[in-house]
PDB file of N, CA and C in Angstrom:
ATOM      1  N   UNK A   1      -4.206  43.500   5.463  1.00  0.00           N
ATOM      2  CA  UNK A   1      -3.217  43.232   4.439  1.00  0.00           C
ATOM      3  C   UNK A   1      -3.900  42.474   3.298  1.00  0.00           C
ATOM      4  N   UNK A   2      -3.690  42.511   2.433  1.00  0.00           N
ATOM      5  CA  UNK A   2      -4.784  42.601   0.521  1.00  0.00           C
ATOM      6  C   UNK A   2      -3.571  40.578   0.513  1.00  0.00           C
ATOM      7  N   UNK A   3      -4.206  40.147   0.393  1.00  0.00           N
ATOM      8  CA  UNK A   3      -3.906  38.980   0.095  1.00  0.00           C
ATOM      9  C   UNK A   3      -2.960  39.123  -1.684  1.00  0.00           C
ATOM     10  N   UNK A   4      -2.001  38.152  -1.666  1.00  0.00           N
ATOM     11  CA  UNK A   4      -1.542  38.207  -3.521  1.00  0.00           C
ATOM     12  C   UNK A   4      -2.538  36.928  -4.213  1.00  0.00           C
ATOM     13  N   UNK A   5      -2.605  37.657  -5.834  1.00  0.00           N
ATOM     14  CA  UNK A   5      -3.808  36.875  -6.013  1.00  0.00           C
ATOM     15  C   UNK A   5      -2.499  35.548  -6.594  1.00  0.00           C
ATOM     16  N   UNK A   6      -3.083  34.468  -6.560  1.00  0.00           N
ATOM     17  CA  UNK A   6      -2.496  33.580  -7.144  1.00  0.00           C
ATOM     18  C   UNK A   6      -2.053  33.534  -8.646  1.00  0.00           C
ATOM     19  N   UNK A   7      -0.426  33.167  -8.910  1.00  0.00           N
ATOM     20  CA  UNK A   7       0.074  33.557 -10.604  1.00  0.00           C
ATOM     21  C   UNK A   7      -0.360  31.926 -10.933  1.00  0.00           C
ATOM     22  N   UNK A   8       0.243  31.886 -12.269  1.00  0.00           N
ATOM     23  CA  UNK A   8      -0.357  30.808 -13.241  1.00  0.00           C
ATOM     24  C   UNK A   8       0.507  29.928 -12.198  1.00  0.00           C
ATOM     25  N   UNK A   9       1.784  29.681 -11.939  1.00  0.00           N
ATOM     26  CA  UNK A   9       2.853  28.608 -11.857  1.00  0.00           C
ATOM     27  C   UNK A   9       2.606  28.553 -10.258  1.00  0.00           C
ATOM     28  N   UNK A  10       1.282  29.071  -9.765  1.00  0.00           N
ATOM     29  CA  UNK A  10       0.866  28.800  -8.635  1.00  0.00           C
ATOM     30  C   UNK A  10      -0.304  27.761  -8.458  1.00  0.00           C
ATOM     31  N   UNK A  11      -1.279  28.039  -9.735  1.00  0.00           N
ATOM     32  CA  UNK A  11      -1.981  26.863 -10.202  1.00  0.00           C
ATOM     33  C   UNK A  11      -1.778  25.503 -10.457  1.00  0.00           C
ATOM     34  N   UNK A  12      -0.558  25.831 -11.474  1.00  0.00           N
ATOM     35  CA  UNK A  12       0.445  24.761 -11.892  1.00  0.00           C
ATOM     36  C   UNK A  12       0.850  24.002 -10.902  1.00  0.00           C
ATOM     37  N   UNK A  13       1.129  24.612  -9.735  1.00  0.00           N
ATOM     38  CA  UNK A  13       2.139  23.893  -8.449  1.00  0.00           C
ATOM     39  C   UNK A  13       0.910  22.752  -8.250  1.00  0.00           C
ATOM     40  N   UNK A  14      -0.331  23.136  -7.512  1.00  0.00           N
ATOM     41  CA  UNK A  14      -1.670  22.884  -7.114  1.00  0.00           C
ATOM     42  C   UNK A  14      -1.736  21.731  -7.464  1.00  0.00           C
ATOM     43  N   UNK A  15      -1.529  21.895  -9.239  1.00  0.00           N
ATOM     44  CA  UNK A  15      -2.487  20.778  -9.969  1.00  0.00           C
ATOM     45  C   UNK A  15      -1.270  19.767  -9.454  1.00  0.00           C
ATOM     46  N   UNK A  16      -0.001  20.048  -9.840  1.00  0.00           N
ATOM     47  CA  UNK A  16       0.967  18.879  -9.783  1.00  0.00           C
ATOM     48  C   UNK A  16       0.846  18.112  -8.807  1.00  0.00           C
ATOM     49  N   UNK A  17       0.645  18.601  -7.464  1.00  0.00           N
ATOM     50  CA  UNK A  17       0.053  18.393  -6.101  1.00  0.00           C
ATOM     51  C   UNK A  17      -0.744  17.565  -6.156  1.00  0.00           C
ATOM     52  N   UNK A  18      -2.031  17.691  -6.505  1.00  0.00           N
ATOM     53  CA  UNK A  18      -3.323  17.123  -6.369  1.00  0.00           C
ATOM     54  C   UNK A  18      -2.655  15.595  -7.669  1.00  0.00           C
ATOM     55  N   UNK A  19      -2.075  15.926  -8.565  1.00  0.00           N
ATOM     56  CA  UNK A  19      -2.236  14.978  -9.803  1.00  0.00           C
ATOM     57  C   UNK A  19      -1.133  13.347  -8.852  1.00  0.00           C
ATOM     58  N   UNK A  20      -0.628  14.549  -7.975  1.00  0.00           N
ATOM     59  CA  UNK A  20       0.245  13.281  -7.208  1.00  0.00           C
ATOM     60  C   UNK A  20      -0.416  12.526  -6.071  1.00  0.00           C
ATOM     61  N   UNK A  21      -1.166  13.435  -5.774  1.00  0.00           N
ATOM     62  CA  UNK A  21      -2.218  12.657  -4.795  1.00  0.00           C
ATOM     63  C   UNK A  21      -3.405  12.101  -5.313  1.00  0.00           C
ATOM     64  N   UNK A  22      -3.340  12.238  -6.992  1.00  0.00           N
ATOM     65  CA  UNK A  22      -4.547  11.465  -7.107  1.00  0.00           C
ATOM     66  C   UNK A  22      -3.884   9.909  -7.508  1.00  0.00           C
ATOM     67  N   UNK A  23      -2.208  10.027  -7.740  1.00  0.00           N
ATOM     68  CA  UNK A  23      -1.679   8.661  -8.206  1.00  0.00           C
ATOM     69  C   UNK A  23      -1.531   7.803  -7.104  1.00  0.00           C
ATOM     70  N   UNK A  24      -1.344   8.484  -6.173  1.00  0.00           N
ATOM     71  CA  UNK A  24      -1.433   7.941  -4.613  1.00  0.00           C
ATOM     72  C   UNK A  24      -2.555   7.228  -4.016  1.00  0.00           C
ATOM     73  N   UNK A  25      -3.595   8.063  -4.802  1.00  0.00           N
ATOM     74  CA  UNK A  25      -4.868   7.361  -3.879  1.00  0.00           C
ATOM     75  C   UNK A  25      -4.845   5.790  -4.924  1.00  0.00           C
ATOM     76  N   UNK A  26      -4.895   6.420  -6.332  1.00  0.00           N
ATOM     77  CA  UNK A  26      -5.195   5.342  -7.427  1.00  0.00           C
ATOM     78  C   UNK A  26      -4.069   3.913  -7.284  1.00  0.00           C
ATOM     79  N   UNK A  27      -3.259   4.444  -6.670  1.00  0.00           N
ATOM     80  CA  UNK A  27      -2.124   2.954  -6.292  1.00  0.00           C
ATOM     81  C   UNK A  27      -2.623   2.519  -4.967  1.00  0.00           C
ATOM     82  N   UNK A  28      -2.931   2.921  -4.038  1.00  0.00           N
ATOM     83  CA  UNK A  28      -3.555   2.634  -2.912  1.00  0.00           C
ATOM     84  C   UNK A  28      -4.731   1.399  -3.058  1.00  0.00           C
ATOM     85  N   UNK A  29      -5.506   2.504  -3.982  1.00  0.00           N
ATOM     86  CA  UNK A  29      -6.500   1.440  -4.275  1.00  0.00           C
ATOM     87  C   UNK A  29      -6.662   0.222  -5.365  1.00  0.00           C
ATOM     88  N   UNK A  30      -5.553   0.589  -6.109  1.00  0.00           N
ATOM     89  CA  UNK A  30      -5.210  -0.620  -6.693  1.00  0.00           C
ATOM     90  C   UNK A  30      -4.591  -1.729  -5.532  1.00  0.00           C
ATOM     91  N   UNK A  31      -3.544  -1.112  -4.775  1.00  0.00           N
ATOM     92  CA  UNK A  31      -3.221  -2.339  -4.158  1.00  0.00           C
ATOM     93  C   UNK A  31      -4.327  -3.014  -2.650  1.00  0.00           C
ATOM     94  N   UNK A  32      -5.403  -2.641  -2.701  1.00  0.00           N
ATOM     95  CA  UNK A  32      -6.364  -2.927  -2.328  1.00  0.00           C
ATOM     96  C   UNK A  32      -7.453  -3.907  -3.100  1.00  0.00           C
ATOM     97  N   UNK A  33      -7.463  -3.682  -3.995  1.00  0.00           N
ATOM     98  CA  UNK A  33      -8.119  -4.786  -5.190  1.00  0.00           C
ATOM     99  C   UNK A  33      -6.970  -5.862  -4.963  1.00  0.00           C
ATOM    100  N   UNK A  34      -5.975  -5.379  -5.351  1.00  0.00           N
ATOM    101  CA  UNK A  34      -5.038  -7.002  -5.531  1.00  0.00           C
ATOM    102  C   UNK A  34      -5.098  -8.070  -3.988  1.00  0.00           C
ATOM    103  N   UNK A  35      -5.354  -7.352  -2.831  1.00  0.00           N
ATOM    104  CA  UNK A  35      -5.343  -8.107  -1.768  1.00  0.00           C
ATOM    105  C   UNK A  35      -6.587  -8.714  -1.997  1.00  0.00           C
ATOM    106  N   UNK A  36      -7.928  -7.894  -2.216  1.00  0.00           N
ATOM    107  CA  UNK A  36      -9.168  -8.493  -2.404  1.00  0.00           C
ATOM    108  C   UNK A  36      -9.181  -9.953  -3.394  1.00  0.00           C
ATOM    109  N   UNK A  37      -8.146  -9.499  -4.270  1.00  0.00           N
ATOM    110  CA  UNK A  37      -8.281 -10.796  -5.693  1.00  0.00           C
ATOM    111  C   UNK A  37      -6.974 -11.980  -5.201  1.00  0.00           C
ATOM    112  N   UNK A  38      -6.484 -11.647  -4.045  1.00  0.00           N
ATOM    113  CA  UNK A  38      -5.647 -12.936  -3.428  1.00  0.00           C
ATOM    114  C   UNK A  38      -6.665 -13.679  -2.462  1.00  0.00           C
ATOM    115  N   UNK A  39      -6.904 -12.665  -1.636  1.00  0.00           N
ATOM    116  CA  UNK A  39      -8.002 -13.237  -0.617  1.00  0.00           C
ATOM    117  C   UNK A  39      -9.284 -14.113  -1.321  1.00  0.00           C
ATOM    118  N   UNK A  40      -9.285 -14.095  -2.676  1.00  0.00           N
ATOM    119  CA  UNK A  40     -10.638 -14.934  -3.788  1.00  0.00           C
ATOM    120  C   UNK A  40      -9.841 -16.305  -4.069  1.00  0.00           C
ATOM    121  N   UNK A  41      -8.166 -15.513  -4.115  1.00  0.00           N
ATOM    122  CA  UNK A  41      -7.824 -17.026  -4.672  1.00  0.00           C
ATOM    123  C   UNK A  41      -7.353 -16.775  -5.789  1.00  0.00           C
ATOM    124  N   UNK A  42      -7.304 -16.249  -6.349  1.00  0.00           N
ATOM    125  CA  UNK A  42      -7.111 -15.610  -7.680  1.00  0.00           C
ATOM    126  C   UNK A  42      -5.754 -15.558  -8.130  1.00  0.00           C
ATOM    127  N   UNK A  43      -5.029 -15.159  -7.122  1.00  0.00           N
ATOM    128  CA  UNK A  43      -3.307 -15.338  -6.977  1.00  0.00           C
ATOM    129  C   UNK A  43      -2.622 -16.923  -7.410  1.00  0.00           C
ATOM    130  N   UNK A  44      -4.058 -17.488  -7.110  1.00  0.00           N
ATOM    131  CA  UNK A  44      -3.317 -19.390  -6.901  1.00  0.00           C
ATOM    132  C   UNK A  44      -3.930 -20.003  -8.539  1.00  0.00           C
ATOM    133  N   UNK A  45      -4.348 -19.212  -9.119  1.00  0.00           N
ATOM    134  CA  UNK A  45      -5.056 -19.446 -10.580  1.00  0.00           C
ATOM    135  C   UNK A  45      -4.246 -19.236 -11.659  1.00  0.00           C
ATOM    136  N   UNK A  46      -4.121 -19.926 -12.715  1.00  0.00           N
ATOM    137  CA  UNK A  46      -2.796 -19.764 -13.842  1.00  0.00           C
ATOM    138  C   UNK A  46      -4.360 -19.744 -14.651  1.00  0.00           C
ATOM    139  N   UNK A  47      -3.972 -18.075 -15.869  1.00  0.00           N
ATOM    140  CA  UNK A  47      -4.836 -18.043 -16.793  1.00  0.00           C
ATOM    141  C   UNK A  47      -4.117 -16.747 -17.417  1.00  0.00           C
ATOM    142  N   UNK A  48      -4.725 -16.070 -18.255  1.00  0.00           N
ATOM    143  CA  UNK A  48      -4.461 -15.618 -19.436  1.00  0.00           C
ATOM    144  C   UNK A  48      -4.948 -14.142 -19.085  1.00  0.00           C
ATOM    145  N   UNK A  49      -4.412 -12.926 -19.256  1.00  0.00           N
ATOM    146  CA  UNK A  49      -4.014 -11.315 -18.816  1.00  0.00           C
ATOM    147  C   UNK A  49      -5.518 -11.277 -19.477  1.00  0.00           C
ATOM    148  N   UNK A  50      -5.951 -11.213 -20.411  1.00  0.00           N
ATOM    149  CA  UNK A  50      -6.603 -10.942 -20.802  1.00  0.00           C
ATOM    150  C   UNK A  50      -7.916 -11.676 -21.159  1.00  0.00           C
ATOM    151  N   UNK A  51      -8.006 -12.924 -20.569  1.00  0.00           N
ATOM    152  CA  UNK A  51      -9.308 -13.771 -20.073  1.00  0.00           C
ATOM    153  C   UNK A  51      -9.219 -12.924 -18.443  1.00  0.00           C
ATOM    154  N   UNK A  52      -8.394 -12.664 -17.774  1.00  0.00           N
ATOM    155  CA  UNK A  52      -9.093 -11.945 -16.343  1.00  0.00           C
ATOM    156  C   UNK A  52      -9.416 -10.486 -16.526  1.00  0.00           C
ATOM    157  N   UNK A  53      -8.601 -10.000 -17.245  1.00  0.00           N
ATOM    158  CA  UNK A  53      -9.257  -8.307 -18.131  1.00  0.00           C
ATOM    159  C   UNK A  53     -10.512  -8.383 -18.319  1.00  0.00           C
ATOM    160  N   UNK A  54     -11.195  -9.516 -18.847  1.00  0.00           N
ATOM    161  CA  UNK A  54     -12.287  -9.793 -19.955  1.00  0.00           C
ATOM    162  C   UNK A  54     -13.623  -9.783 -18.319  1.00  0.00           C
ATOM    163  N   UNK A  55     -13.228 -10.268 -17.599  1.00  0.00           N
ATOM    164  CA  UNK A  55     -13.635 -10.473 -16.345  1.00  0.00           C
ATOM    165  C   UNK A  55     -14.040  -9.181 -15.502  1.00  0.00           C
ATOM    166  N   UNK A  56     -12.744  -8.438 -15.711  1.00  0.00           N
ATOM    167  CA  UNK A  56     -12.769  -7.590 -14.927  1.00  0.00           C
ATOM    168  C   UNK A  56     -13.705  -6.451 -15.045  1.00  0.00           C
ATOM    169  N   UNK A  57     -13.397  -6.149 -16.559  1.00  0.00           N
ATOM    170  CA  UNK A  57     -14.283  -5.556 -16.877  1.00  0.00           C
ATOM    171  C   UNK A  57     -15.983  -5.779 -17.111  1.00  0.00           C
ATOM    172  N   UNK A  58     -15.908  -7.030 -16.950  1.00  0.00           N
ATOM    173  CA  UNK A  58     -17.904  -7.047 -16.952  1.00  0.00           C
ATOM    174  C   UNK A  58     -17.878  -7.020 -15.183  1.00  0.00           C
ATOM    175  N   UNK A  59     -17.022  -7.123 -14.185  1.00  0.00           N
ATOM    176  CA  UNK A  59     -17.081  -6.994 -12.713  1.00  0.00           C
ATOM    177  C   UNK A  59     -17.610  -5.178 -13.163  1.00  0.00           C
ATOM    178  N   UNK A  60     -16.683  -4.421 -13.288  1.00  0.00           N
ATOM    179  CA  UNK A  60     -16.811  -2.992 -13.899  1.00  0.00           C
ATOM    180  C   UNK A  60     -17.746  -2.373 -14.392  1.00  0.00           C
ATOM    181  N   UNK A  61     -18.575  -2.823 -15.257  1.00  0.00           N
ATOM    182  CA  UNK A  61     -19.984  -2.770 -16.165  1.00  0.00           C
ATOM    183  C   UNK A  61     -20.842  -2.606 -15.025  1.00  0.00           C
ATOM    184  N   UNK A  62     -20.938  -4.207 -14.320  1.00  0.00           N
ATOM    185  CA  UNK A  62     -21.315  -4.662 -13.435  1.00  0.00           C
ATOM    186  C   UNK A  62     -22.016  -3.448 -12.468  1.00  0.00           C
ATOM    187  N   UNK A  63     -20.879  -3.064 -11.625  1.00  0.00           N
ATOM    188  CA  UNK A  63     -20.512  -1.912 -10.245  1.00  0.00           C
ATOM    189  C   UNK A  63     -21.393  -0.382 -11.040  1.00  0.00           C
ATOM    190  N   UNK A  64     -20.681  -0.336 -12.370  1.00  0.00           N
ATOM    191  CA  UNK A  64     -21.315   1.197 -12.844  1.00  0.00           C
ATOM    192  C   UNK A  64     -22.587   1.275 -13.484  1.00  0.00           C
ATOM    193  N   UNK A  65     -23.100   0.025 -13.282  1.00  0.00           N
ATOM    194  CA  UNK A  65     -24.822   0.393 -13.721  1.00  0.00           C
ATOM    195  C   UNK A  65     -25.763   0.010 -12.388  1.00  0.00           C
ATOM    196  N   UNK A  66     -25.397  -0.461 -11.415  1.00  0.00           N
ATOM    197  CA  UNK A  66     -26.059  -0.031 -10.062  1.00  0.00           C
ATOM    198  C   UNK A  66     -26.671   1.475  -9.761  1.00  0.00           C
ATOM    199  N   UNK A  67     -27.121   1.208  -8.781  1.00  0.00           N
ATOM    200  CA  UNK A  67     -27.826   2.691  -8.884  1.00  0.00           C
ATOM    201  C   UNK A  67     -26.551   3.135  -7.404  1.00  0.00           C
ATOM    202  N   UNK A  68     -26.530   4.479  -7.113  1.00  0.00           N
ATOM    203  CA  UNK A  68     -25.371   4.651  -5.783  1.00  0.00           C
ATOM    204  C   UNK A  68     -26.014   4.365  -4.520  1.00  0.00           C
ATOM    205  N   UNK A  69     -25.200   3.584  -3.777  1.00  0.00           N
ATOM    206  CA  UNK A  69     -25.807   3.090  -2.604  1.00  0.00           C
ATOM    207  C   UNK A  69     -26.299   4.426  -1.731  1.00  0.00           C
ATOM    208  N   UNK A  70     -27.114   4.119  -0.779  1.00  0.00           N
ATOM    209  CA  UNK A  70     -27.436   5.089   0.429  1.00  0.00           C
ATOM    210  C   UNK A  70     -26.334   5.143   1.513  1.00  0.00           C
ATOM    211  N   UNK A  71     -26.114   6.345   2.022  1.00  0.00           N
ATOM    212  CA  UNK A  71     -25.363   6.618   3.063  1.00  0.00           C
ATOM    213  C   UNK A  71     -25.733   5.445   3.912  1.00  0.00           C
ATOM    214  N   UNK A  72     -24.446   5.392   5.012  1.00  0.00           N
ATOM    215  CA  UNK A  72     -25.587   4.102   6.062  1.00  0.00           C
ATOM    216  C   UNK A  72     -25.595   4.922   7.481  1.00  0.00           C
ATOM    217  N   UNK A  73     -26.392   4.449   7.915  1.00  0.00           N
ATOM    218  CA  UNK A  73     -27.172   5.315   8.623  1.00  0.00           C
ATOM    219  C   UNK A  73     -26.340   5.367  10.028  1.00  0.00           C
ATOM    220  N   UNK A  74     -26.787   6.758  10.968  1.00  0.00           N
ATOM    221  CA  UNK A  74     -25.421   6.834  11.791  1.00  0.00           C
ATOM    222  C   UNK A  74     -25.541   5.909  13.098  1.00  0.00           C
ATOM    223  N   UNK A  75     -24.660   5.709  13.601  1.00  0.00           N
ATOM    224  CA  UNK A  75     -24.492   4.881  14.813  1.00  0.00           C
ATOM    225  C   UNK A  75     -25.159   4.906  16.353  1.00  0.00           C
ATOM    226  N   UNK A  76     -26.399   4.259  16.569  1.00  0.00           N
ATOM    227  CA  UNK A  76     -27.119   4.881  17.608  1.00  0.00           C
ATOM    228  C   UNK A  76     -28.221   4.658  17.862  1.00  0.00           C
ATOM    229  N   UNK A  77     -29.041   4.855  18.448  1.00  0.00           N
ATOM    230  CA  UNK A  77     -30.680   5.136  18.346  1.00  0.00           C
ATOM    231  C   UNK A  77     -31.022   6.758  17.802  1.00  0.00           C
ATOM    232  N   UNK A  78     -31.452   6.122  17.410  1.00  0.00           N
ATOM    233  CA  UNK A  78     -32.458   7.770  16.871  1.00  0.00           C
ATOM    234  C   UNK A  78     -33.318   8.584  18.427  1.00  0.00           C
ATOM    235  N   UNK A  79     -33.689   8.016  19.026  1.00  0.00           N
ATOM    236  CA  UNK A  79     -34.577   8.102  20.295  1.00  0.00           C
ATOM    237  C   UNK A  79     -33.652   7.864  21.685  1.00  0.00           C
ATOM    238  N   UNK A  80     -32.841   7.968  21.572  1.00  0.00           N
ATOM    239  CA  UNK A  80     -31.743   7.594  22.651  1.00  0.00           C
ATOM    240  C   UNK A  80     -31.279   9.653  22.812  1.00  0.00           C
ATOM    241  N   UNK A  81     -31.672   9.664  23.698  1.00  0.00           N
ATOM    242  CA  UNK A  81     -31.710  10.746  24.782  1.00  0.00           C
ATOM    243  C   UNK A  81     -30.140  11.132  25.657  1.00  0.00           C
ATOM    244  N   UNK A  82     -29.561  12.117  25.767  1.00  0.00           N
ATOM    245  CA  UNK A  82     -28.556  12.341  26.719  1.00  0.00           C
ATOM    246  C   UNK A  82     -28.248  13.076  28.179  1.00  0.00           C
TER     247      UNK A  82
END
């Protein structure tokens, strides 16, 4: 049986899909930073949106001019026999 090829508003569906799972991941991981920036203390600090913006972003600078870390290596001996 010949498969149907996919119409435009089948693409469309896809992207909407994916665009919702990419807001999902992106709130996820926002609310993962915010636990990280309570757990600093950061929560208990009175300052200015945009003196911690100013911050954040050289943290940001920071992270994207590293070079990408190495995989880490898998769990085991290398020489360990079964």
């Amino acid at each position: 049986m010949a498969r149907k090829p996919k119409s435009v508003a089948d693409f469309d569906e896809e992207i909407r899909a994916l665009q919702a799972k990419r807001a999902e991941a992106l709130e996820a991981r926002a609310a993962h930073i915010g636990k990280l920036a309570d757990k600093a203390g950061l929560t208990m600090l009175e300052f200015a949106d945009d003196a911690l913006l100013k911050e954040f972003k050289a943290i940001a600078q920071r992270f994207q001019n590293q070079p990408k870390a190495a995989p880490a290596a898998p769990v085991g001996r290398a020489d360990q026999t079964t």
